[in-house]
C-alpha atoms as a PDB file:
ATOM      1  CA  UNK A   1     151.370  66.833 -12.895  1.00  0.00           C
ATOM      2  CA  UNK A   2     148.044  67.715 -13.674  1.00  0.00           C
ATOM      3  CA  UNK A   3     147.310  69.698 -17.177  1.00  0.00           C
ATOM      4  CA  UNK A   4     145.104  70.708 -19.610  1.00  0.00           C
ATOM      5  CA  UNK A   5     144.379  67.491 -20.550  1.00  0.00           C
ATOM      6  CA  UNK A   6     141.801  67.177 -17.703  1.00  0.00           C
ATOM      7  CA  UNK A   7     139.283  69.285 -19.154  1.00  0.00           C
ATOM      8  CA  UNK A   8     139.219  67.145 -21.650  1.00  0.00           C
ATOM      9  CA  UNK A   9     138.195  64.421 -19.764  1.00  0.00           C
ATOM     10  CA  UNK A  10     141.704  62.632 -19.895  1.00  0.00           C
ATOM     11  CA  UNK A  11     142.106  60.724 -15.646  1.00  0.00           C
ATOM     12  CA  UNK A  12     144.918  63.233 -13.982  1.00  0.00           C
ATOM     13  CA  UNK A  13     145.609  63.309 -10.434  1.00  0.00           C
ATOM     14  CA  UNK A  14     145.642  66.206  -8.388  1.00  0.00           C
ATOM     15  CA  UNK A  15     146.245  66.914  -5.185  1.00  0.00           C
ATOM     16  CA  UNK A  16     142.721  67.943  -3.531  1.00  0.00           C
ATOM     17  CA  UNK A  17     141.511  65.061  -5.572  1.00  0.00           C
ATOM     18  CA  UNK A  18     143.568  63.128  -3.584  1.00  0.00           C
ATOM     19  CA  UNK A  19     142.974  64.236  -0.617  1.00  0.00           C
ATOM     20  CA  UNK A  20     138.904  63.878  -1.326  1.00  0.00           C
ATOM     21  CA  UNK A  21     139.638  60.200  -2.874  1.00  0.00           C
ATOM     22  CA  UNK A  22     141.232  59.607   0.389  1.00  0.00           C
ATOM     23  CA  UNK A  23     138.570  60.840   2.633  1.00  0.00           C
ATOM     24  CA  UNK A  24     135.995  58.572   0.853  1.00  0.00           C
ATOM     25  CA  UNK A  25     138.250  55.852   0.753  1.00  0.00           C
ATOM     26  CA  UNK A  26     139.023  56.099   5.166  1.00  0.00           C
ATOM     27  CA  UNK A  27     134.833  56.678   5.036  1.00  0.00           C
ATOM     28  CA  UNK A  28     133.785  53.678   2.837  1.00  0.00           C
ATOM     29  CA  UNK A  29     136.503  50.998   4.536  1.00  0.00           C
ATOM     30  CA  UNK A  30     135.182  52.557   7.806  1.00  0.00           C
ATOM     31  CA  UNK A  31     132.233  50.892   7.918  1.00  0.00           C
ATOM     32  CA  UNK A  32     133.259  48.041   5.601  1.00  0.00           C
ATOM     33  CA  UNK A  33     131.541  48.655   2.513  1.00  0.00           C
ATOM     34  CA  UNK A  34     133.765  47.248  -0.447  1.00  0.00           C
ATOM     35  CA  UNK A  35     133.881  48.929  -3.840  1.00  0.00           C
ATOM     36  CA  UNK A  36     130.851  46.911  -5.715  1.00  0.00           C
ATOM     37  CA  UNK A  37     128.534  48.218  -3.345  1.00  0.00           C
ATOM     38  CA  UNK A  38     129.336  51.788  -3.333  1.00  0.00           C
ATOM     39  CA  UNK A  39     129.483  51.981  -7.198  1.00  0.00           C
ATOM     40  CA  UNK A  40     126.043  50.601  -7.368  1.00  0.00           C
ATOM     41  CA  UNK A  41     125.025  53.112  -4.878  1.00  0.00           C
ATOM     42  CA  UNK A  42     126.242  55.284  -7.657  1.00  0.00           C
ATOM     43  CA  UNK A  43     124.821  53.134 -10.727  1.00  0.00           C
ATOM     44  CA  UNK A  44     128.388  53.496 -11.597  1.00  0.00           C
ATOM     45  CA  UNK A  45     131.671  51.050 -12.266  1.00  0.00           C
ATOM     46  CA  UNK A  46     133.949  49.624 -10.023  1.00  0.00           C
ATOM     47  CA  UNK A  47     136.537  51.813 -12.260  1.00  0.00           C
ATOM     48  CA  UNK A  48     134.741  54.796 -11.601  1.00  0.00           C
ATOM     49  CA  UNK A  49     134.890  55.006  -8.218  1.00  0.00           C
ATOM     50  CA  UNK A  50     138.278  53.538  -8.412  1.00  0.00           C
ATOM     51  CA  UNK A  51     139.442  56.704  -9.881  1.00  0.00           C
ATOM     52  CA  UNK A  52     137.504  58.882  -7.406  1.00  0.00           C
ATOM     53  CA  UNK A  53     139.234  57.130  -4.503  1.00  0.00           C
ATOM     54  CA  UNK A  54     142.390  57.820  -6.218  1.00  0.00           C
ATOM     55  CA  UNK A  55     141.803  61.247  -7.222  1.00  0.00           C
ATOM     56  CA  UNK A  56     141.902  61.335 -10.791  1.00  0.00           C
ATOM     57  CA  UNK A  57     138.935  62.364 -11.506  1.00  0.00           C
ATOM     58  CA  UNK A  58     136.264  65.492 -10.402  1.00  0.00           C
ATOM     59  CA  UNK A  59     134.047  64.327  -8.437  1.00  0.00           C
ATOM     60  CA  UNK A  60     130.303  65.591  -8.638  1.00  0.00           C
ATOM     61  CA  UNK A  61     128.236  67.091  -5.720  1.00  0.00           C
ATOM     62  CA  UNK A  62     125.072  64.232  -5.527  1.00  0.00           C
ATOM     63  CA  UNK A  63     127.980  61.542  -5.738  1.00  0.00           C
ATOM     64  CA  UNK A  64     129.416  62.550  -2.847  1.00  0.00           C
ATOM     65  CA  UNK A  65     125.982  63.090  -1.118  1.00  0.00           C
ATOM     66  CA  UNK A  66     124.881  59.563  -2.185  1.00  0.00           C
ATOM     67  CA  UNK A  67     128.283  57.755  -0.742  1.00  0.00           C
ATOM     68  CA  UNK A  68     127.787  60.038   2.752  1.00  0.00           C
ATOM     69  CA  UNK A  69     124.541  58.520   3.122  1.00  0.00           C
ATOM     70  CA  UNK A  70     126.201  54.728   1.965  1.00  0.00           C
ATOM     71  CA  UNK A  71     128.520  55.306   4.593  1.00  0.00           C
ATOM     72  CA  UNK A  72     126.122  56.389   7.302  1.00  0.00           C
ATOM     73  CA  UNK A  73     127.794  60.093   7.422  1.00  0.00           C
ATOM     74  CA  UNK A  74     125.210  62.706   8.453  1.00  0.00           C
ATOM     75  CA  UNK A  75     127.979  65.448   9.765  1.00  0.00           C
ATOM     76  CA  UNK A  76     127.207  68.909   7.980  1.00  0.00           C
ATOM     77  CA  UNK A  77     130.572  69.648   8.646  1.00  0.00           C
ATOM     78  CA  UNK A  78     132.003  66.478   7.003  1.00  0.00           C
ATOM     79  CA  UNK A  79     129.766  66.523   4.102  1.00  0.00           C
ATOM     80  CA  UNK A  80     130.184  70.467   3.910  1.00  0.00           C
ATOM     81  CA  UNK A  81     133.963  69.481   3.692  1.00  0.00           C
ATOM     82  CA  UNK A  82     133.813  67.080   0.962  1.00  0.00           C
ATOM     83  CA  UNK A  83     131.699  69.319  -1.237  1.00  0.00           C
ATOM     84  CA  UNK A  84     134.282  72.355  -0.489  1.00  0.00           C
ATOM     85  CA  UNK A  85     137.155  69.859  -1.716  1.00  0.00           C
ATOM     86  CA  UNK A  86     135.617  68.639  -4.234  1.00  0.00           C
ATOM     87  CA  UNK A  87     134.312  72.220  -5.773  1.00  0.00           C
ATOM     88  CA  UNK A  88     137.810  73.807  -5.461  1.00  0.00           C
ATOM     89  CA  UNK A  89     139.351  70.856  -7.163  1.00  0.00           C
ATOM     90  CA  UNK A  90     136.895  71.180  -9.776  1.00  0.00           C
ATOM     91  CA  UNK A  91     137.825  74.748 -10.468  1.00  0.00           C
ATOM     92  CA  UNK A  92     141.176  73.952 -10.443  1.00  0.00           C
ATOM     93  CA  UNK A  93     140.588  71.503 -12.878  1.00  0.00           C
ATOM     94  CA  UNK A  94     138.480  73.684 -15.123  1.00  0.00           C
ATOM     95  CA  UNK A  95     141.449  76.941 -14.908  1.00  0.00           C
ATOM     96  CA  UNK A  96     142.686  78.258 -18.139  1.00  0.00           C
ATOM     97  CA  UNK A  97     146.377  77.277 -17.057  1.00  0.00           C
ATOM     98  CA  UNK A  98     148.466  79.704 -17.843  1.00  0.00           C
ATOM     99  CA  UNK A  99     151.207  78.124 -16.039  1.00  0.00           C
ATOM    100  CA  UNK A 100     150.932  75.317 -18.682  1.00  0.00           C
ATOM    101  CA  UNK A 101     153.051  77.591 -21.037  1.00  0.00           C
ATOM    102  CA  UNK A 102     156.487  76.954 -19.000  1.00  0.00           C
ATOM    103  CA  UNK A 103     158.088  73.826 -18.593  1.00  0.00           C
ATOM    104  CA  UNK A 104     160.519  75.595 -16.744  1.00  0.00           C
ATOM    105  CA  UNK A 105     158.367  75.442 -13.996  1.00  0.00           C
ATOM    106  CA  UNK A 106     158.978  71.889 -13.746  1.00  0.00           C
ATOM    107  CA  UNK A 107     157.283  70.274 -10.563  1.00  0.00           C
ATOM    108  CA  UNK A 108     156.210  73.484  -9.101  1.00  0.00           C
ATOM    109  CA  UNK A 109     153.392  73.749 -11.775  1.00  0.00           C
ATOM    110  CA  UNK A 110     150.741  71.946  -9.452  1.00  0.00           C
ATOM    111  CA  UNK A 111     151.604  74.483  -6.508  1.00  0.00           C
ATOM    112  CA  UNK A 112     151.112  77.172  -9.019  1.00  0.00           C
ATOM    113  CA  UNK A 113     147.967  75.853 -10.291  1.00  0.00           C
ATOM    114  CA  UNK A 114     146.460  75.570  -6.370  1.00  0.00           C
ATOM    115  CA  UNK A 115     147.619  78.798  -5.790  1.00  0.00           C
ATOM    116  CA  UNK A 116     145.649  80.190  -8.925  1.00  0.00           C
ATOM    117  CA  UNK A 117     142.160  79.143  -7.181  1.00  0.00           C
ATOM    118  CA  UNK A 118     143.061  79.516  -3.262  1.00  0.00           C
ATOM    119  CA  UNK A 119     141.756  82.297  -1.165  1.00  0.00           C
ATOM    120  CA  UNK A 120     145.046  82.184   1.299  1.00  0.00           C
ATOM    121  CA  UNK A 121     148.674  81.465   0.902  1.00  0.00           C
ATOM    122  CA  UNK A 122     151.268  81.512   4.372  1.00  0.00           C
ATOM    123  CA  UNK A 123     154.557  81.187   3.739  1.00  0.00           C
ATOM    124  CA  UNK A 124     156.992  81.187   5.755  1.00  0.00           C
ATOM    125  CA  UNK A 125     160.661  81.853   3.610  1.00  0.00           C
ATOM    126  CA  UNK A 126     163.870  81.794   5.487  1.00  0.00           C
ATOM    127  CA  UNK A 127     166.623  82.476   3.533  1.00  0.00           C
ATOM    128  CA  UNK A 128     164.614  84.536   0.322  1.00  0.00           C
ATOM    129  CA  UNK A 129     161.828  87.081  -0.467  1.00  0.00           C
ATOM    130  CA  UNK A 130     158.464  84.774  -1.178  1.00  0.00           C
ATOM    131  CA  UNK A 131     158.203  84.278  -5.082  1.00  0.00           C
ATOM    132  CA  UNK A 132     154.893  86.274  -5.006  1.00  0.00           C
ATOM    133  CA  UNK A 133     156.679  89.477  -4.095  1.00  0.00           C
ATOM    134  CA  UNK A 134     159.738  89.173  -5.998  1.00  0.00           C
ATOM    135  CA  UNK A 135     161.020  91.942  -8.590  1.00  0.00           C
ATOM    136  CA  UNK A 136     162.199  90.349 -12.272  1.00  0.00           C
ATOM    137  CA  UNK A 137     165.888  91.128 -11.240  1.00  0.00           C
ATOM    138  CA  UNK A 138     165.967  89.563  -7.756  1.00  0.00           C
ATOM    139  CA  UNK A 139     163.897  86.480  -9.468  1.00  0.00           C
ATOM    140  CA  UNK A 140     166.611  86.588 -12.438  1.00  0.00           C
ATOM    141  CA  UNK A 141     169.346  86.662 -10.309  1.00  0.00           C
ATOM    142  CA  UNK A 142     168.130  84.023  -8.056  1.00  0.00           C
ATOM    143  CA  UNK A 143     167.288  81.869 -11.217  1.00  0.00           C
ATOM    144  CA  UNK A 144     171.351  82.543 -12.210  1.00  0.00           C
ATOM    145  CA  UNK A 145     172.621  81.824  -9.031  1.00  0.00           C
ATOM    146  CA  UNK A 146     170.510  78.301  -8.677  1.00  0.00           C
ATOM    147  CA  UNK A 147     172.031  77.042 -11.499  1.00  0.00           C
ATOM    148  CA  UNK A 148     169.190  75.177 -12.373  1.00  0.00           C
ATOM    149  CA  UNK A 149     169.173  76.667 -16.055  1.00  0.00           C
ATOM    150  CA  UNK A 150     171.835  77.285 -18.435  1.00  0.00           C
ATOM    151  CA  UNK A 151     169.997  78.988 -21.099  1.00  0.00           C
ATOM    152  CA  UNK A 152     168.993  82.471 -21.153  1.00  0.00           C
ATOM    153  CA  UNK A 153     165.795  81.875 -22.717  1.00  0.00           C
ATOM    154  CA  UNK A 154     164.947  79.518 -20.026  1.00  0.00           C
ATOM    155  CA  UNK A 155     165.693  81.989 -17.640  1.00  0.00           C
ATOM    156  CA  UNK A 156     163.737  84.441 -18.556  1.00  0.00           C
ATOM    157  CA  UNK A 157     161.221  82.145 -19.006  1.00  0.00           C
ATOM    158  CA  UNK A 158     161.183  81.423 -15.495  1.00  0.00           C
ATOM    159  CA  UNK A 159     161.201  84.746 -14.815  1.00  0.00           C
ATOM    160  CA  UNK A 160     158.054  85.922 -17.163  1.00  0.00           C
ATOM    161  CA  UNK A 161     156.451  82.767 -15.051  1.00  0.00           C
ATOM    162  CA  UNK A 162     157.451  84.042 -11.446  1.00  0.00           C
ATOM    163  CA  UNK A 163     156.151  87.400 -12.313  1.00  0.00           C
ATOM    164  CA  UNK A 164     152.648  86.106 -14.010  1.00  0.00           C
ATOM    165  CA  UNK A 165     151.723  84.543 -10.522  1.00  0.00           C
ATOM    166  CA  UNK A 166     151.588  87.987  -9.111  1.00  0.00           C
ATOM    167  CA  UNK A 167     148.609  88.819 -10.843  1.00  0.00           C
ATOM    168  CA  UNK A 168     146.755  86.513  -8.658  1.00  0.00           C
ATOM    169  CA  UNK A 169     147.316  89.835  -5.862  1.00  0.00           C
ATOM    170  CA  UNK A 170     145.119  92.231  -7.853  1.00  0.00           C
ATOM    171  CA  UNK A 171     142.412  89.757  -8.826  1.00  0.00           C
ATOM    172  CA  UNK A 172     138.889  90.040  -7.454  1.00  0.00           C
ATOM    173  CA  UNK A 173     138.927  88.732  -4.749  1.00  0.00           C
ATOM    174  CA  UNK A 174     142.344  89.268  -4.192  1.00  0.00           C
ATOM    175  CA  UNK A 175     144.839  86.512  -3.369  1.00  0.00           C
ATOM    176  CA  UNK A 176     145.466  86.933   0.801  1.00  0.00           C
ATOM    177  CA  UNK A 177     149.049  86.438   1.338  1.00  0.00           C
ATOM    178  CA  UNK A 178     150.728  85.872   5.059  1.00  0.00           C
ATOM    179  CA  UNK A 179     154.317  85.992   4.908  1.00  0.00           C
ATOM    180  CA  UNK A 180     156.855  85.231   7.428  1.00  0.00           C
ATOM    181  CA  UNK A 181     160.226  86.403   6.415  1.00  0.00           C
ATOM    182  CA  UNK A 182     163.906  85.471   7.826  1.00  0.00           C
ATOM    183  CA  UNK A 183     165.944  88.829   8.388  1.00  0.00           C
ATOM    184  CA  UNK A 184     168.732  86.995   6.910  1.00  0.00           C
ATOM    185  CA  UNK A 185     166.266  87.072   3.295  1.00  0.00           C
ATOM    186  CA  UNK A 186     166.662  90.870   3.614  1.00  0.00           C
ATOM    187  CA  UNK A 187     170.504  91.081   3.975  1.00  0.00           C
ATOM    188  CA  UNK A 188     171.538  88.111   1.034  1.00  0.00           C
ATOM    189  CA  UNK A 189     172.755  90.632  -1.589  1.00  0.00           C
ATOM    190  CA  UNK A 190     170.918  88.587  -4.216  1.00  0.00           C
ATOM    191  CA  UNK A 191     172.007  90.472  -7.420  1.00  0.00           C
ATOM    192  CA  UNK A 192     174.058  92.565  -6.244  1.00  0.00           C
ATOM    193  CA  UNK A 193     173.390  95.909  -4.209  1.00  0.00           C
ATOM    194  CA  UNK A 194     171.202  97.476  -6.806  1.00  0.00           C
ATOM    195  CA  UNK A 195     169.018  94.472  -7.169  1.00  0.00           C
ATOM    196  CA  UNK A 196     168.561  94.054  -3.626  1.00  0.00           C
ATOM    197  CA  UNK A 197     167.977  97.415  -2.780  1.00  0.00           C
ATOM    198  CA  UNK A 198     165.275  97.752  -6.024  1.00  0.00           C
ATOM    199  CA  UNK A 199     163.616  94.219  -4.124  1.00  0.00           C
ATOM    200  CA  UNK A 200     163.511  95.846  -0.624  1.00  0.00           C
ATOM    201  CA  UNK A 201     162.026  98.586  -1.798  1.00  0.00           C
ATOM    202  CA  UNK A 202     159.433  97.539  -4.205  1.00  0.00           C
ATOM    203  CA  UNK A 203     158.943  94.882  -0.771  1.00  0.00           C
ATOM    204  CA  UNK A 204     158.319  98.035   1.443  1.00  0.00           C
ATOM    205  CA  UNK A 205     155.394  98.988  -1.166  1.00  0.00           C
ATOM    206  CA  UNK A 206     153.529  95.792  -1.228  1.00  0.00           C
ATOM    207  CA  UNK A 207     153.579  95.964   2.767  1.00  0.00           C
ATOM    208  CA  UNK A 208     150.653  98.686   2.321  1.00  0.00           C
ATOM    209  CA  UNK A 209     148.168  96.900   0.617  1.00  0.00           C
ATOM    210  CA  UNK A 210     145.211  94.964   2.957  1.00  0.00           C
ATOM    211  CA  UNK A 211     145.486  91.675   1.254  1.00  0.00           C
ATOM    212  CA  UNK A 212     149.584  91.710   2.034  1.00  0.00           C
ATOM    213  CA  UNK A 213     150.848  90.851   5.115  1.00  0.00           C
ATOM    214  CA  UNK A 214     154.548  90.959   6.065  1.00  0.00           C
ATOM    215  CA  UNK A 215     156.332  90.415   9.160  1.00  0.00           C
ATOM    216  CA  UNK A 216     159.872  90.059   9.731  1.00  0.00           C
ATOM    217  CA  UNK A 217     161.679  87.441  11.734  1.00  0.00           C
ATOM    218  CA  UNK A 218     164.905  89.086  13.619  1.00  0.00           C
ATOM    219  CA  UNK A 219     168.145  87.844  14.487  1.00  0.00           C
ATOM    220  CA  UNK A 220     167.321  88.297  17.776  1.00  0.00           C
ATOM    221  CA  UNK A 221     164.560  86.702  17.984  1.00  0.00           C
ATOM    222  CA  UNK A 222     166.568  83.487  18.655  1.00  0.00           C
ATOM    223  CA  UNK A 223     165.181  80.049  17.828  1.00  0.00           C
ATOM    224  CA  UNK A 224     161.835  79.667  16.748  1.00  0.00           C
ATOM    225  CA  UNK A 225     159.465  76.892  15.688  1.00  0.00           C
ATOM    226  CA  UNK A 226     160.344  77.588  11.978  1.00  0.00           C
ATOM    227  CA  UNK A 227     164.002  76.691  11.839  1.00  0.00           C
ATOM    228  CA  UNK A 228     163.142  73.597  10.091  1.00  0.00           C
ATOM    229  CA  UNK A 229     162.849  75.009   6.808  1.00  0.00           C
ATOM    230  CA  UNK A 230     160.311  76.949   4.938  1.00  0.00           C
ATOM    231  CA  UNK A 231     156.485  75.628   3.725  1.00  0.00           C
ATOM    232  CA  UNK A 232     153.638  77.050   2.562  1.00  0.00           C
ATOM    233  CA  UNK A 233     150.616  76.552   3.814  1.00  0.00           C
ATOM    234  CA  UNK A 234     147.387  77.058   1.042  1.00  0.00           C
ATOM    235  CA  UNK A 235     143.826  77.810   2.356  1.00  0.00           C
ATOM    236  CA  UNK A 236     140.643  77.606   0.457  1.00  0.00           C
ATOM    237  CA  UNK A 237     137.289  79.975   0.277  1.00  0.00           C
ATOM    238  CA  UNK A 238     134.885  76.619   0.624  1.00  0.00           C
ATOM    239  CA  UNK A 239     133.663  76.362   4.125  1.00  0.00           C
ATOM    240  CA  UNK A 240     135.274  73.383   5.603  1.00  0.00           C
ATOM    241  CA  UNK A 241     137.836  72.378   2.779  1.00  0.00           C
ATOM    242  CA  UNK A 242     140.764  71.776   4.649  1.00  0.00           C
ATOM    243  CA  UNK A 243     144.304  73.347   3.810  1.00  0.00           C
ATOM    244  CA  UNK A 244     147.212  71.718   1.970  1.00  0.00           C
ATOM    245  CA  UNK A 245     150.401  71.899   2.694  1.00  0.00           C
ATOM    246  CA  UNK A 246     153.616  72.814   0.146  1.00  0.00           C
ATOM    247  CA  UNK A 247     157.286  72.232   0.284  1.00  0.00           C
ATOM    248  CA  UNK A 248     160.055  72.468  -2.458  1.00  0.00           C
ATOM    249  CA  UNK A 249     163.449  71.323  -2.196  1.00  0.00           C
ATOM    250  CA  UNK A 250     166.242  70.892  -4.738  1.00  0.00           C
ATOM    251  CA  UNK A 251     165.443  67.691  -5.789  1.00  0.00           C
ATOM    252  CA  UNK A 252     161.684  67.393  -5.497  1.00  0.00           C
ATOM    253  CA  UNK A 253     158.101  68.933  -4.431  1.00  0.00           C
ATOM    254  CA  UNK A 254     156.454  67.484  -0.996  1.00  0.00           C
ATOM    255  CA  UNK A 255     152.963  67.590  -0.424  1.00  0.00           C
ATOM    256  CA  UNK A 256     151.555  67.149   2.704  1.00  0.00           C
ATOM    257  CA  UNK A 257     147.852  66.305   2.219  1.00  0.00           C
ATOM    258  CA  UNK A 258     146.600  65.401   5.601  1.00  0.00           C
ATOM    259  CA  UNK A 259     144.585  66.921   8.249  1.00  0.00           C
ATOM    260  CA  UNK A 260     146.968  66.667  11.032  1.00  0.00           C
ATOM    261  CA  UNK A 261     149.925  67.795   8.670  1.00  0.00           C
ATOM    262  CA  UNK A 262     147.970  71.200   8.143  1.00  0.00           C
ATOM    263  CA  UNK A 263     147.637  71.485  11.774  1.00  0.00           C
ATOM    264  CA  UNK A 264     150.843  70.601  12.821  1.00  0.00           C
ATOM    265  CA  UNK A 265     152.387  73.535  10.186  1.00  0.00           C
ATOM    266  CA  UNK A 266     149.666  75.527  10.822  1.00  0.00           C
ATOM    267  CA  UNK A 267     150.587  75.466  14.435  1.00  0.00           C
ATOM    268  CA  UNK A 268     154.547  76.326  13.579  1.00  0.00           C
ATOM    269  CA  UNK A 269     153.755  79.029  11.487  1.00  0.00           C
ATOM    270  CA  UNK A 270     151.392  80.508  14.245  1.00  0.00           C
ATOM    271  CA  UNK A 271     154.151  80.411  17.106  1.00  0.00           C
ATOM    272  CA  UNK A 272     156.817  81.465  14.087  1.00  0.00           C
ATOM    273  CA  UNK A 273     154.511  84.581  13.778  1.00  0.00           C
ATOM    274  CA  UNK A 274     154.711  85.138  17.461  1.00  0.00           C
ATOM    275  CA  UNK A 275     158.082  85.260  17.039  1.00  0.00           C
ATOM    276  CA  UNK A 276     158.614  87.927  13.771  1.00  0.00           C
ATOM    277  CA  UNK A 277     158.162  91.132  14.396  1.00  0.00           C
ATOM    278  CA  UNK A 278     155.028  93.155  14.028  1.00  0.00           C
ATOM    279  CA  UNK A 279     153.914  94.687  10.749  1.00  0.00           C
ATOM    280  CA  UNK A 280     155.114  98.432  11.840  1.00  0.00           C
ATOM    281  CA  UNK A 281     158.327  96.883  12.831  1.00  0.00           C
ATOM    282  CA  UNK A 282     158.706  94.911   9.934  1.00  0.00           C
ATOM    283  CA  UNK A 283     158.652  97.972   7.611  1.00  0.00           C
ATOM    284  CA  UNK A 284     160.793  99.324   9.395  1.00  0.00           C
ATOM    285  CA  UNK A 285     163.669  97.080   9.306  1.00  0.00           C
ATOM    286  CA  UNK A 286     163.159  97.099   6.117  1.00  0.00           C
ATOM    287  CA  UNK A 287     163.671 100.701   5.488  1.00  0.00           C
ATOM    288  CA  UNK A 288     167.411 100.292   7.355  1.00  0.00           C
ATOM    289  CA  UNK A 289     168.530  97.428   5.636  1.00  0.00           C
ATOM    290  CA  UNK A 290     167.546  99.740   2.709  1.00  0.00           C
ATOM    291  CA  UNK A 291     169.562 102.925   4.040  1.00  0.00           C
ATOM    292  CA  UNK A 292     172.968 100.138   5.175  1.00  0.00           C
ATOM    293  CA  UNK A 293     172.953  99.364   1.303  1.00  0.00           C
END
């Protein structure tokens, strides 16, 4: 997991580095340079651009320029590409890191840090309210009901954590969020009655602002694309850097770092959308699952 420790110089891997280590890596075997070659390209070390191809370290702007001209690359696109990748993982590299303060966060702490410097986030939730529109009691009582942590402290912990990644939705520019939500995520009494009805509501409000956008997937919509299980899909403000893909399970955090993976979810999410209901609609199935509790 990536940390502070990058700024201060220390080689941490992260997951746009990665991805641009990989990209140079498919570019430089492409035309069958070997490593010596590019680092002197670079007046660099073998080690150095080791660690670039590996992603664990930033990357600077005239390197990658130099090794797109090595490799005979003269696409504005690609290059543009690279340099978005490569600027966004720089910034994520460079972020105060908040998120650094909670252990509890465990192996989501690289999503959260990504999510701190993208422009977009889709998510598509199936069986619970996103974590970025969550109230502290539908968070607490999902923390409880996990099992995950024993201690109170640690739970609220969590909680203080959950809450802190909201303030990426009033930021300048704001955070744009795209969520797809299972109707069956509006009728789990999480917490109780009073909880859930305090997290539909407070729901219902963030469905007004322009960055926010919620739609609903019915029962009766029947099966969609989605059924698989829920992702999230983050999008960048660099022209050209390409999205990353996010899921959590019990046991472990999955990244999914290619091109085609992005398109491929990108693609379900798109027909799952098709599927949901519209944003009017939405609100108001929300509003009578409010009035049945």
């Amino acid at each position: 997991m990536a940390d502070n420790r990058s700024d201060r110089g220390v080689s941490v891997s992260t997951v746009l580095a990665r991805r641009l280590g990989g990209e140079l890596l498919r570019m430089r075997e492409g035309c069958g340079m070997r490593q010596p070659q590019a680092a002197e390209a670079l007046s660099a070390s073998v080690a150095k651009v080791t660690k670039m191809e590996r992603g664990l370290v930033p990357v600077r702007d005239p390197d990658i320029r130099s090794l797109c001209q090595l490799y005979d690359v003269h696409d504005p696109q690609v290059i543009g590409r690279l340099l978005g990748l490569a600027k966004a993982d720089r910034e994520r590299r460079k972020a105060k890191g908040w998120w650094n303060q909670y252990p509890v966060l465990g192996a989501q702490v690289e999503y959260v840090a990504l999510e701190d410097v993208a422009a977009q986030v889709r998510t598509h939730q199936v069986t619970l309210i996103p974590g970025l529109l969550q109230t502290p009691d539908y968070a607490r009582a999902l923390a409880v009901g996990c099992g995950a942590w024993e201690d109170p402290d640690e739970i609220e912990r969590f909680v203080e954590a959950r809450i802190a990644r909201q303030d990426r939705l009033n930021s300048t520019p704001p955070l744009q969020l795209w969520a797809l939500i299972g109707e069956g995520a509006l009728r789990q009494h999480v917490g109780g009655r009073d909880v859930m009805r305090g997290q539909l509501e407070y729901l219902l409000k963030l469905t007004d602002r322009p960055n926010i956008k919620v739609q609903v997937l019915p029962f009766l919509g029947g099966a969609h694309a989605g059924m698989q299980g829920a992702f999230n899909i983050i999008s960048f403000a660099e022209v050209n850097a390409l999205d990353v893909v996010y899921l959590d399970t019990p046991s472990s955090s999955l990244w999914l770092e290619s091109e085609q993976d992005a398109a491929r979810h990108t693609a379900i999410f798109d027909r799952t959308a098709r599927n949901s209901l519209a944003q009017a609609d939405s609100r108001s199935l929300i509003r009578r699952v409010i009035k049945e509790l």
